[in-house]
C-alpha atoms as a PDB file:
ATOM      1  CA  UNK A   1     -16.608   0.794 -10.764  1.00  0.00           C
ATOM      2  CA  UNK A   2     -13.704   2.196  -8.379  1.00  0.00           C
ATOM      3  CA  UNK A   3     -11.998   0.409  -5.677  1.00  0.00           C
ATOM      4  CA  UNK A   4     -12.711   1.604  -2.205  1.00  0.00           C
ATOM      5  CA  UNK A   5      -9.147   1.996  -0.832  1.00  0.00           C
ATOM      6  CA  UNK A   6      -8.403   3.335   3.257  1.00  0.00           C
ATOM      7  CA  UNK A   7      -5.629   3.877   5.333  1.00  0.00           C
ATOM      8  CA  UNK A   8      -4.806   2.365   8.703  1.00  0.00           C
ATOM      9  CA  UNK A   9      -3.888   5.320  11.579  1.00  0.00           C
ATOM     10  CA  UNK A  10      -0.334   3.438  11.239  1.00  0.00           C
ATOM     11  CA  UNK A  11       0.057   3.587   7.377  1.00  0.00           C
ATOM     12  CA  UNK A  12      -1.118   7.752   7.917  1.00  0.00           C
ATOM     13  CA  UNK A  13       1.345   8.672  10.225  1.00  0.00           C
ATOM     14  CA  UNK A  14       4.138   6.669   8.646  1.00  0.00           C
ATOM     15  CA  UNK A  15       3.509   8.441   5.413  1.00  0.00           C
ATOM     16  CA  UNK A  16       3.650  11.746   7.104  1.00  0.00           C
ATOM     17  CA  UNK A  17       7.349  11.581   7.938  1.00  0.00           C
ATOM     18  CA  UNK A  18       8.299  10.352   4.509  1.00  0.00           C
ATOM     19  CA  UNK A  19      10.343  13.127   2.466  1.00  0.00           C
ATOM     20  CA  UNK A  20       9.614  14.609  -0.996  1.00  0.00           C
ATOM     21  CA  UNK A  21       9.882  13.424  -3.405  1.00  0.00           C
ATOM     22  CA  UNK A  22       9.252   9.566  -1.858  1.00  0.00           C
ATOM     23  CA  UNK A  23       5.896  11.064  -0.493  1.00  0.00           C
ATOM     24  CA  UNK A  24       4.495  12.116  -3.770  1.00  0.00           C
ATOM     25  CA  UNK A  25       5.636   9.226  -5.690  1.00  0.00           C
ATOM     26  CA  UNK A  26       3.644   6.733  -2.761  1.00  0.00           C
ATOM     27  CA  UNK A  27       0.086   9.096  -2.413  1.00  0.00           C
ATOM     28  CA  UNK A  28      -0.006   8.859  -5.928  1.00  0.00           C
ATOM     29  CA  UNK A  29       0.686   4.884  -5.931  1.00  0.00           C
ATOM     30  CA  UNK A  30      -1.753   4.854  -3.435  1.00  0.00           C
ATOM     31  CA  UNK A  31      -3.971   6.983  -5.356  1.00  0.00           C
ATOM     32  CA  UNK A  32      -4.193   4.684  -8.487  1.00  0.00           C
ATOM     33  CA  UNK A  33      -5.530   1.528  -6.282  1.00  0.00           C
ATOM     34  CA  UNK A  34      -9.041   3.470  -6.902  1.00  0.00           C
ATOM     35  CA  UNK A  35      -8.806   2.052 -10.406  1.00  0.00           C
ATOM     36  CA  UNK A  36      -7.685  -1.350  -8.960  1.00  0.00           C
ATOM     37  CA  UNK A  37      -4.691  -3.498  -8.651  1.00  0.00           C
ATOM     38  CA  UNK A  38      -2.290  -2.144 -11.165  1.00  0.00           C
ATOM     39  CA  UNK A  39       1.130  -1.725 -10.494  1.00  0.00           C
ATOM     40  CA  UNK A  40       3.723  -4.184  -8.978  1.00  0.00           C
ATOM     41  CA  UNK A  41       1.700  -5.892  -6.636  1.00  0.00           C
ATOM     42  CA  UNK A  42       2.115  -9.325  -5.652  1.00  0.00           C
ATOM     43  CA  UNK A  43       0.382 -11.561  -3.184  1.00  0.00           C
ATOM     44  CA  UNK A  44       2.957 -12.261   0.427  1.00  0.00           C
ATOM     45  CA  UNK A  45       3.662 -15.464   1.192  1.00  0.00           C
ATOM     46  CA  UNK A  46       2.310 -17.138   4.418  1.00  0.00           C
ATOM     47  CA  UNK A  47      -0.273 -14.297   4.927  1.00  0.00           C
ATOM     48  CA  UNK A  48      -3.808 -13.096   2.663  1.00  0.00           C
ATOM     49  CA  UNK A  49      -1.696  -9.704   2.391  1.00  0.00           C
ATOM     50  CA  UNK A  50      -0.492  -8.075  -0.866  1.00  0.00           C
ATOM     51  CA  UNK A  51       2.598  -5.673  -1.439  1.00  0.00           C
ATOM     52  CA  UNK A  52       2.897  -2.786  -3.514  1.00  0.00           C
ATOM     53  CA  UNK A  53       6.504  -1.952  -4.817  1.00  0.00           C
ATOM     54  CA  UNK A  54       7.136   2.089  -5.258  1.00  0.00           C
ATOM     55  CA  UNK A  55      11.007   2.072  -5.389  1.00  0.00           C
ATOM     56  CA  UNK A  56      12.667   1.075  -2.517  1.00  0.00           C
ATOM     57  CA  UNK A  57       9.284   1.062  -0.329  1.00  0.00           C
ATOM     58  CA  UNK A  58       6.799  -1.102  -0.004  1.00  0.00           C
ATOM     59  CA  UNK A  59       2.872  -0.795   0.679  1.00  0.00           C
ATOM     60  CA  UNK A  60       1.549  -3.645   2.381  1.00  0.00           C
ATOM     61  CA  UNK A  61      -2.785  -4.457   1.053  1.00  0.00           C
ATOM     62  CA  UNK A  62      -5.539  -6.007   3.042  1.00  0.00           C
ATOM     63  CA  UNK A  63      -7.515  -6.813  -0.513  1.00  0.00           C
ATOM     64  CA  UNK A  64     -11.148  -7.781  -0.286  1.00  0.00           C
ATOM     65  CA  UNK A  65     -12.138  -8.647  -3.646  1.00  0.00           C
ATOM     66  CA  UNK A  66     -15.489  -9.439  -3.417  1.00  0.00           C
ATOM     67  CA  UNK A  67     -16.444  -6.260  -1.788  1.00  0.00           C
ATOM     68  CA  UNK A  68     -13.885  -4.460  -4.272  1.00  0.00           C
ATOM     69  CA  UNK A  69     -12.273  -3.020  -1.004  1.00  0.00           C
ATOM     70  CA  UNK A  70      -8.384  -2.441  -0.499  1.00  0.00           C
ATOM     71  CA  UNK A  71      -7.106  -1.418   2.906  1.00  0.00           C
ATOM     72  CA  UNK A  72      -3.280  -0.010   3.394  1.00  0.00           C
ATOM     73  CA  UNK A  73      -2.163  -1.822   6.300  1.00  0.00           C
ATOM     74  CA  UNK A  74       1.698  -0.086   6.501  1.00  0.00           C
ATOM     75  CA  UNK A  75       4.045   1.337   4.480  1.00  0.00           C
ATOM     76  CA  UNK A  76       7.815   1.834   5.127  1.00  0.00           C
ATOM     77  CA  UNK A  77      11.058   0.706   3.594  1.00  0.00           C
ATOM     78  CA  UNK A  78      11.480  -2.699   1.890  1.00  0.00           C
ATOM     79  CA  UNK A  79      13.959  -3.807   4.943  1.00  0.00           C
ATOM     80  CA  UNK A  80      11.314  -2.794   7.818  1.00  0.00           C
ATOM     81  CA  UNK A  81       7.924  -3.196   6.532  1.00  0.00           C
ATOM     82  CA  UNK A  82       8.179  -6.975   6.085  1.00  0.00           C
ATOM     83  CA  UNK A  83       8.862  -7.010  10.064  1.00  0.00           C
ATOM     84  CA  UNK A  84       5.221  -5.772  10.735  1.00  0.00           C
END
């Protein structure tokens, strides 16, 4: 059974403005949540969040388990997104 995986408004339009080939290499990351939580994903400390590592970006997950749901909260560069 696939994951259900969506993207916050902010997570859209912050992936618009990222160059090729960094864009590619994150849709696709992005893309392979449908099969579940592979990847370099760890659980944040002090929140319920997880973070997906692509390079030097990061993906920040709302993961609901249960409901096999994952929800991309924000994505930008490792020094930035953690400010969120």
């Amino acid at each position: 059974m696939e994951w259900q995986v969506a993207l916050t408004d902010t997570a859209k339009k912050r992936i618009a403005k990222i160059p090729q080939p960094e864009k590619g290499r994150i849709l696709k990351a992005i893309d392979k949540l449908h099969g579940g939580l592979d990847g370099d994903i760890r659980p944040m400390k002090g929140c319920d969040d997880f973070r997906l590592r692509i390079g030097g970006w990061r993906i920040i997950l709302s993961v609901d388990i249960p409901s096999r749901s994952i929800l991309v909260k924000y994505v930008d560069t490792r020094g930035d997104v953690y400010k969120h």
